[in-house]
Protein backbone atom coordinates (compact mmCIF):
# COMPACT_ATOMS: atom_id res chain seq x y z
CA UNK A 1 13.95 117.92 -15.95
CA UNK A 2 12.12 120.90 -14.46
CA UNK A 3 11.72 124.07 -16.63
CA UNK A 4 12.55 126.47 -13.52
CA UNK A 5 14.62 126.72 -10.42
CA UNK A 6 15.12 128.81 -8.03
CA UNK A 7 18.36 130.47 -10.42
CA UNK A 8 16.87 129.61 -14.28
CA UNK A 9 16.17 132.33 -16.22
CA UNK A 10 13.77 129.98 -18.69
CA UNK A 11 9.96 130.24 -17.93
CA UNK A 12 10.82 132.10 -14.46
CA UNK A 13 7.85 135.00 -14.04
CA UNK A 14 10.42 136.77 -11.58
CA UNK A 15 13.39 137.44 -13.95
CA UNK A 16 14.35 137.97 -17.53
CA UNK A 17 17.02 138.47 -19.59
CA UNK A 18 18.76 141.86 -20.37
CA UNK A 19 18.05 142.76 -23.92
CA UNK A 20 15.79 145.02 -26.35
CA UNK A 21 12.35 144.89 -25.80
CA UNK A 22 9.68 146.31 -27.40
CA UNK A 23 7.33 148.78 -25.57
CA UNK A 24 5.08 150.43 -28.17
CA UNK A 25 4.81 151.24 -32.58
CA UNK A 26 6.15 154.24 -33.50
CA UNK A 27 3.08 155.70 -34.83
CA UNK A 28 1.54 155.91 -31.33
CA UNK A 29 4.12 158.31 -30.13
CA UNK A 30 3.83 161.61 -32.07
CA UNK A 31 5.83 164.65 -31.75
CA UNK A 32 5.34 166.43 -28.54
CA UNK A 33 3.55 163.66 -26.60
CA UNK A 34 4.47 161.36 -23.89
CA UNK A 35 2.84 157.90 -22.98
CA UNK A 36 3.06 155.73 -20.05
CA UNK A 37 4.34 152.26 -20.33
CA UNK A 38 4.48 149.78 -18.15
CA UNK A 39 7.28 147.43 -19.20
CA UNK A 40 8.19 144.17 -16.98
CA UNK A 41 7.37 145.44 -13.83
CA UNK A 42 8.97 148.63 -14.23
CA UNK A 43 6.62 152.33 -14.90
CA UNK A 44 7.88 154.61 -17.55
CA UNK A 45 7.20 157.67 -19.78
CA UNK A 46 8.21 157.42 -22.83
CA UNK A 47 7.96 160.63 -25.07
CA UNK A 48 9.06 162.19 -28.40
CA UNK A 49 10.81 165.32 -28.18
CA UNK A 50 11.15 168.15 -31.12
CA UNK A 51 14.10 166.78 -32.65
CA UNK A 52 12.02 163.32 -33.20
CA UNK A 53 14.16 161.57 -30.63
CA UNK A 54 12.14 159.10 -28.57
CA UNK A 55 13.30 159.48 -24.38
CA UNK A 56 12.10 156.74 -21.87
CA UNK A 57 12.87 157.65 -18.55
CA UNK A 58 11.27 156.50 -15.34
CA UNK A 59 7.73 157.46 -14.45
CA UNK A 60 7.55 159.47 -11.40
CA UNK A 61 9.66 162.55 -10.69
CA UNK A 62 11.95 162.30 -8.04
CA UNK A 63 9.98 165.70 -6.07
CA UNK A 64 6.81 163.96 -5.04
CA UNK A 65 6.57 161.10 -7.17
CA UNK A 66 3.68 162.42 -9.87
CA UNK A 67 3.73 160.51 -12.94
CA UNK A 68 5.90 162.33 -15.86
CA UNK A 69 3.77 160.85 -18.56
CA UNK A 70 0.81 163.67 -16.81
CA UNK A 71 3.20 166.24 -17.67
CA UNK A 72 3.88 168.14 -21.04
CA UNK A 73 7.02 167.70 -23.33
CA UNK A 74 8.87 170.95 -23.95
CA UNK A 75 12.06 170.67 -26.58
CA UNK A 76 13.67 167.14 -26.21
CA UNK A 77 12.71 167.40 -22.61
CA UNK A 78 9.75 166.96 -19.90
CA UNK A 79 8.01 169.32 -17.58
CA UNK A 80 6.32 167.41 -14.52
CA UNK A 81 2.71 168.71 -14.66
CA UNK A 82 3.13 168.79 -10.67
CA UNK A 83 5.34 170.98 -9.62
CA UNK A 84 6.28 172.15 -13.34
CA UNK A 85 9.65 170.81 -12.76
CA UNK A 86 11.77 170.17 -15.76
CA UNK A 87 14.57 166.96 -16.85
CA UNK A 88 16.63 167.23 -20.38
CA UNK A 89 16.84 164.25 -22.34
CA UNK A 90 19.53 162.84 -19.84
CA UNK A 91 17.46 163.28 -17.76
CA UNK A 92 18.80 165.91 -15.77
CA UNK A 93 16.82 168.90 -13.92
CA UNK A 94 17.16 172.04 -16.00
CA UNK A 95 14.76 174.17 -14.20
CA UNK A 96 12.45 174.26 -10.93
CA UNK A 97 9.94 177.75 -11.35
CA UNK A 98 9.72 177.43 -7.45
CA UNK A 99 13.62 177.99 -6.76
CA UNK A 100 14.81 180.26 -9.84
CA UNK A 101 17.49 177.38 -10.53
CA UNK A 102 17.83 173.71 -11.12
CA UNK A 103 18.51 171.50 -8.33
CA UNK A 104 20.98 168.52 -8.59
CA UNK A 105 18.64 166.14 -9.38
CA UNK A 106 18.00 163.55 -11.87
CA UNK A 107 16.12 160.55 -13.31
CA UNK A 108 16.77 157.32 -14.90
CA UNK A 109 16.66 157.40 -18.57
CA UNK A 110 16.82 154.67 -20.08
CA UNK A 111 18.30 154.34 -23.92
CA UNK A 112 15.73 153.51 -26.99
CA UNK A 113 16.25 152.49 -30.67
CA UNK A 114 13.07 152.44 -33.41
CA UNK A 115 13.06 149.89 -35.47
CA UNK A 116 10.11 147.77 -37.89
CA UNK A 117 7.68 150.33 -36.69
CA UNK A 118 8.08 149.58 -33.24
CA UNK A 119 10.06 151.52 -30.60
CA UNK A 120 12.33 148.83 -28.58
CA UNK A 121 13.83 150.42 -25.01
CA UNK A 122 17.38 148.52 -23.61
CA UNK A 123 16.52 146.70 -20.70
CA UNK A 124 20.03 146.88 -18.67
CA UNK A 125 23.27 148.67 -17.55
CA UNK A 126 25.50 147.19 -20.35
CA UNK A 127 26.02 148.29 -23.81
CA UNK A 128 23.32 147.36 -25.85
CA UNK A 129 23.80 144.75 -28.37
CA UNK A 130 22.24 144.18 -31.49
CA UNK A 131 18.44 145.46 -31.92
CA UNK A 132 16.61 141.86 -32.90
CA UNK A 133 17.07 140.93 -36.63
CA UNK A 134 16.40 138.34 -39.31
CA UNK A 135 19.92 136.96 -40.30
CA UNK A 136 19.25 137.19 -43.85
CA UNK A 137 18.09 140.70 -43.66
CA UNK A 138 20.83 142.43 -41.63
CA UNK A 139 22.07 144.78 -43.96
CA UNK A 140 19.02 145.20 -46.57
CA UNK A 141 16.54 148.03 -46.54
CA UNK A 142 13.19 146.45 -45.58
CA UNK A 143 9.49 147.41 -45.80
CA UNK A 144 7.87 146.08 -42.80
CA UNK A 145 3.91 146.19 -41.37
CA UNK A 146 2.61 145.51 -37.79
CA UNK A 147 0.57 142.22 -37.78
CA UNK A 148 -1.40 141.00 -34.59
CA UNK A 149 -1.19 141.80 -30.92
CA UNK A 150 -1.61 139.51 -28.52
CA UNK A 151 -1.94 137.92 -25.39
CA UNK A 152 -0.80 134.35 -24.41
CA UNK A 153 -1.57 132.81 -20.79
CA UNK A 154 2.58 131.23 -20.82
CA UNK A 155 6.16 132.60 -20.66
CA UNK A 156 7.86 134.27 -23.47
CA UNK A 157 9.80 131.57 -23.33
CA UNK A 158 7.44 129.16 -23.51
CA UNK A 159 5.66 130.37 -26.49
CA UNK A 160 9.12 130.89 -28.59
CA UNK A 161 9.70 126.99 -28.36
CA UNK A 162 6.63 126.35 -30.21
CA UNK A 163 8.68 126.98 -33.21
CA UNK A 164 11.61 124.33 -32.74
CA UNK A 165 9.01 121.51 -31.48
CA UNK A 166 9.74 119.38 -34.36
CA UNK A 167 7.49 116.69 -33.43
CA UNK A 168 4.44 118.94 -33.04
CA UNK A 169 4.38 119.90 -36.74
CA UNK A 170 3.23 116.48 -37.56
CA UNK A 171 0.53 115.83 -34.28
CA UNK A 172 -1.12 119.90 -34.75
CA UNK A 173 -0.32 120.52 -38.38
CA UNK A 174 -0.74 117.37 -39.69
CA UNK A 175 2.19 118.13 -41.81
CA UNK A 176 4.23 114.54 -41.95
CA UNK A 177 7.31 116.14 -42.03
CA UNK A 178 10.79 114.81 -40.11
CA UNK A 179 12.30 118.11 -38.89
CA UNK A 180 15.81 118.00 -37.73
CA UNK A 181 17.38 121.41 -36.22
CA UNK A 182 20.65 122.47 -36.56
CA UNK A 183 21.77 125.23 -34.11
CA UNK A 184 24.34 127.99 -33.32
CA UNK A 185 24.75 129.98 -30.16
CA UNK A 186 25.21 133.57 -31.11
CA UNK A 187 26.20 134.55 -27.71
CA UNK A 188 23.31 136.98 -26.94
CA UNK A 189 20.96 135.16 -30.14
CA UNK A 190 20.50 131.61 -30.78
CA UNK A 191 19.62 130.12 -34.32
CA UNK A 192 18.05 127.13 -35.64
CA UNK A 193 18.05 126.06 -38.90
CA UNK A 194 16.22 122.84 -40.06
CA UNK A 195 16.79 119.84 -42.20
CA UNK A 196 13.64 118.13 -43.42
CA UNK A 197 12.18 114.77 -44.57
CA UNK A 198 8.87 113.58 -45.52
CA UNK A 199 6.12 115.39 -46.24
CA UNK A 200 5.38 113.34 -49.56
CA UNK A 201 1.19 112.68 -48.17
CA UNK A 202 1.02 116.45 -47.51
CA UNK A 203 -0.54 118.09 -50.34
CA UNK A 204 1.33 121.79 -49.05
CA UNK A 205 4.68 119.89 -48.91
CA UNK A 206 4.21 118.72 -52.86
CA UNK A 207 3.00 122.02 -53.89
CA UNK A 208 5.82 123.30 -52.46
CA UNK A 209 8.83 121.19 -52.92
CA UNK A 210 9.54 121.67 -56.25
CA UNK A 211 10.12 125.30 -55.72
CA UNK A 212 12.99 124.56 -53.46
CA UNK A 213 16.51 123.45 -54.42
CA UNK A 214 17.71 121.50 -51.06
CA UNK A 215 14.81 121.11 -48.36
CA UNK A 216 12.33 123.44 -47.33
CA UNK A 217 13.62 126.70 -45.76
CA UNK A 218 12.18 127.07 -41.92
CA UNK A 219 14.73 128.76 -39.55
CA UNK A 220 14.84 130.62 -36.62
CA UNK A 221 16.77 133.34 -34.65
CA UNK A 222 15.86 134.32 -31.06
CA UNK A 223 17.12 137.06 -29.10
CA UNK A 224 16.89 137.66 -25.09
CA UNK A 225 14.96 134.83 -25.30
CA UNK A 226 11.88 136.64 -25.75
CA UNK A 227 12.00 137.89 -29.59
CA UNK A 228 12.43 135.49 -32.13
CA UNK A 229 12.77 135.68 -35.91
CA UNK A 230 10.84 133.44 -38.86
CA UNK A 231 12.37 132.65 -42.46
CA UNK A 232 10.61 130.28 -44.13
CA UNK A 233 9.14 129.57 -47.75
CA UNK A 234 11.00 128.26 -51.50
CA UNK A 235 14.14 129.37 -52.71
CA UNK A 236 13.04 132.14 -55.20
CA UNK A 237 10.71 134.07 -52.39
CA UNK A 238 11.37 133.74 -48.05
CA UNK A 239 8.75 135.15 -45.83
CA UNK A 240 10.01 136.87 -42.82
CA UNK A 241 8.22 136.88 -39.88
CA UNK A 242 9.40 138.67 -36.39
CA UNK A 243 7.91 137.56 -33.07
CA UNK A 244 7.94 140.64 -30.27
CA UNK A 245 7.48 139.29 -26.83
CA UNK A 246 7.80 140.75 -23.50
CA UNK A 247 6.96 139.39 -20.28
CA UNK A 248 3.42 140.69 -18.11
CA UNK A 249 2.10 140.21 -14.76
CA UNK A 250 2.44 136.39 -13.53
CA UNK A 251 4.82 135.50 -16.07
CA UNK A 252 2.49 135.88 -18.82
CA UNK A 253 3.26 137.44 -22.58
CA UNK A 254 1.89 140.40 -24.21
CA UNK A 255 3.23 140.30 -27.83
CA UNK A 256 3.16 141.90 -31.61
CA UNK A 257 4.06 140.44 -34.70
CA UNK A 258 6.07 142.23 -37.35
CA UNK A 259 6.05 141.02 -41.33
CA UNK A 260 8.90 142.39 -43.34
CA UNK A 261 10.09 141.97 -46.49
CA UNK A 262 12.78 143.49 -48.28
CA UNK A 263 11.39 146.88 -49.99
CA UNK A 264 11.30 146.64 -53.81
CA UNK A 265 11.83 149.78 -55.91
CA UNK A 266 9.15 151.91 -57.27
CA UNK A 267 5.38 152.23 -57.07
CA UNK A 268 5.47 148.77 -58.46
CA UNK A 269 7.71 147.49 -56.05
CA UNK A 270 5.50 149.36 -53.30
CA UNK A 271 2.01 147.21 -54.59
CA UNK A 272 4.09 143.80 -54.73
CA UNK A 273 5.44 144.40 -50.77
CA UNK A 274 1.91 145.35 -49.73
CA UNK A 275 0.50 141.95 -51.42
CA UNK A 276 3.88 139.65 -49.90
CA UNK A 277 2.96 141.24 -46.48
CA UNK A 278 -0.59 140.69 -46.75
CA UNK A 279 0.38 136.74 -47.75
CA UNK A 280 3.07 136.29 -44.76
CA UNK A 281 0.65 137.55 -42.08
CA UNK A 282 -1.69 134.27 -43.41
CA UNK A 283 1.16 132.14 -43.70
CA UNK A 284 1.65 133.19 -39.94
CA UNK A 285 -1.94 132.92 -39.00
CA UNK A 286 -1.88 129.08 -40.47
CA UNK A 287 0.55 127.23 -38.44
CA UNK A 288 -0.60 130.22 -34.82
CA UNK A 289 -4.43 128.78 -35.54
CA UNK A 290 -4.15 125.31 -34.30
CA UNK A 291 -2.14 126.35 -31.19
CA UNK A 292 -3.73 129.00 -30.03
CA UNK A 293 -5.98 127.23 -26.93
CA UNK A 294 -2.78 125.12 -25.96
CA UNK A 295 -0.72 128.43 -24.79
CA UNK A 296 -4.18 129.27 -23.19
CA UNK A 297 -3.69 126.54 -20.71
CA UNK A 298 -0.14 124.90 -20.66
CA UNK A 299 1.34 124.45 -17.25
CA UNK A 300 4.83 124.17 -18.83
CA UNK A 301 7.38 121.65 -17.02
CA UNK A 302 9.48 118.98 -19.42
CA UNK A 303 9.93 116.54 -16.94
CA UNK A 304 10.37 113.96 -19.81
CA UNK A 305 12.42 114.96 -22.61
CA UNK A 306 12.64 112.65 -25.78
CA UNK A 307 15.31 113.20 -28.38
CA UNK A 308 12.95 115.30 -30.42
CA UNK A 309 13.08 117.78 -27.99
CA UNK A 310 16.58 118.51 -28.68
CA UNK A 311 16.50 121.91 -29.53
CA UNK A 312 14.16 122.80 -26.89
CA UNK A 313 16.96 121.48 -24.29
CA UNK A 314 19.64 123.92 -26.36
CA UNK A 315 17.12 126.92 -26.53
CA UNK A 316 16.94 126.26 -22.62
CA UNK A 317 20.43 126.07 -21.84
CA UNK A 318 21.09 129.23 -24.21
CA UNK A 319 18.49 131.64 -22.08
CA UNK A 320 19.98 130.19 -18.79
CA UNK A 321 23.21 131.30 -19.61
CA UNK A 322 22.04 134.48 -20.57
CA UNK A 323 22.51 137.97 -18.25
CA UNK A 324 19.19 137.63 -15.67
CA UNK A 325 17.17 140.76 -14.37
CA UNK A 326 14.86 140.91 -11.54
CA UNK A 327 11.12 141.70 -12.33
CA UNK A 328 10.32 145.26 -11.56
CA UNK A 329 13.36 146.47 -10.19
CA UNK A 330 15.57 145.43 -13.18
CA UNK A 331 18.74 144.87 -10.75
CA UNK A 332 21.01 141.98 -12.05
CA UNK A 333 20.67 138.72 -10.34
CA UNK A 334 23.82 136.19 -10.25
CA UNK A 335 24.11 133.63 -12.98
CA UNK A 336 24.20 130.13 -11.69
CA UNK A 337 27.65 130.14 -12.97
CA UNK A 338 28.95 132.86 -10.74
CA UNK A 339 27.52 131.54 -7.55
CA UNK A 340 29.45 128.61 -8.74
CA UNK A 341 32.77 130.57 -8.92
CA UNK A 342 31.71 132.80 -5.56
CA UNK A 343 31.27 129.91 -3.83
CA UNK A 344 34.48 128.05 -4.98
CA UNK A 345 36.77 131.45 -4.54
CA UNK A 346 34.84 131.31 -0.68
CA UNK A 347 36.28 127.54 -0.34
CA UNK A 348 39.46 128.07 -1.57
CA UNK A 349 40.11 131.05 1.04
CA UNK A 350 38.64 128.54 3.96
């Protein structure tokens, strides 16, 4: 089975899926200042007007084509340091000095949401769904701090499925564990949740164990197939772990990981978070260390699937059926499914 063709979304450097995706933390954007971002394919500014309200809109005004993110933010809007023309927060012209009056011109503005410290921008015409989340955390007030950044020489895609490899937890980690995922198809999120065996020669897995009621905890949620979520650890204490990727030139990933936990009350409360934090990012950085040179160098393509590879197969099927965006322009492409249904409506009328 081939991981691309010519209409798969999965591990395709030429389309995504429509979704949230990240484009930089909140703290780099202050009050009155723009920044350019370049997010798959497509140049924006993205500033913060008066009113705190983040705006991305496209990068170069439609006069003459000079970058926005050179100009100056004024209210919740932009001036274009050009030609001093200037768009509202729709991204609308308001005023052009040269003529005494707007003219009817606007911009694309695209709609953002802040969220764990990072500032995510909807990628697509439709609604937007659901900003990325960890199920168990949906409605609870969480404290949350921005772990590493990286860079990955793979797909998104690609590196998300590290996570439901059952088999490779036993050949990397060297933890002799059984893994056996259960999944649900959210419609625009997928989750897996895992049963487990083993693990009785691992001295981690008999530390652990007795702090858990059923088996150990270890699921997953991933969303647009290019931001997944972490829950793992005993019973009495789950550390939560969010995975930020977006795609970069030649299908590679650029990504940031977020460690939350639910915020505790008090200064006390306050200390304790900053310590759990501190603990998930090295629970993160223990099972990321030992594959670290493989997404350095994977040519991905499962030619040969094996029934541990089960949930890869699912996570596969679940991004292909998914809403797919060109690279760069961001213009829908058609599913496989309705060039299946154009091309049987074309029969039928033959």
């Amino acid at each position: 089975m081939s991981s691309t063709s010519q209409h798969s979304n999965f591990n395709n450097p030429t389309q995504f899926v429509e979704g949230w995706y990240w484009a930089l933390p909140s703290r780099k954007l202050k009050v009155g200042k723009v920044k350019a971002v370049t997010l798959l394919g497509r140049n924006l500014a993205i500033y913060r007007g008066v009113s705190g309200q983040v705006v991305a809109v496209d990068a170069y005004c439609p006069h003459m084509g000079a970058h926005l993110a050179e100009g100056k933010v004024e209210g919740d809007g932009i001036r274009c340091f050009f030609h001093n023309w200037k768009y509202d927060d729709r991204g609308i012209c308001v005023d052009v000095p040269s003529q005494g009056k707007p003219l009817p011109v606007c911009i694309k503005t695209w709609q953002t949401a802040e969220q764990y410290g990072m500032i995510w921008v909807w990628v697509g015409e439709e609604k937007p769904s659901s900003l990325p989340f960890v199920p168990e955390l949906e409605q609870v007030d969480c404290d949350y701090m921005l772990g590493t950044r990286f860079i990955k020489n793979c797909h998104p895609n690609v590196l998300l499925i590290n996570a439901i490899d059952a088999h490779h937890f036993n050949t990397v980690h060297n933890l002799p564990l059984e893994i056996v995922f259960d999944s649900q198809d959210l419609n625009k999120a997928i989750t897996f949740s895992n049963t487990t065996r083993g693990g009785d020669d691992s001295w981690l897995i008999r530390l652990i164990r007795p702090r858990y009621r059923n088996e150990v905890t270890y699921s997953m949620c991933y969303w647009y197939g290019s931001t997944g979520t972490v829950t793992l650890g005993p019973d009495f204490l789950h550390f939560y772990i969010i995975f930020a990727l977006r795609m970069i030139e030649g299908g590679k990933t650029e990504g940031q990981t977020i460690l939350v936990t639910p915020k505790r009350p008090g200064c006390l409360g306050w200390g304790v978070n900053r310590g759990l934090l501190w603990l998930t990012q090295q629970v993160g950085n223990y099972f990321a260390k030992g594959d670290t040179q493989v997404f350095q160098t994977i040519q991905f393509d499962l030619k040969t699937p094996t029934k541990a590879d089960a949930s890869i197969l699912q996570f596969i099927q679940h991004v292909n059926r998914q809403k797919a965006l060109s690279w760069g322009t961001w213009e829908a492409i058609d599913s496989p499914e309705t060039l299946r249904d154009r091309h049987s409506s074309t029969s039928l009328m033959l």
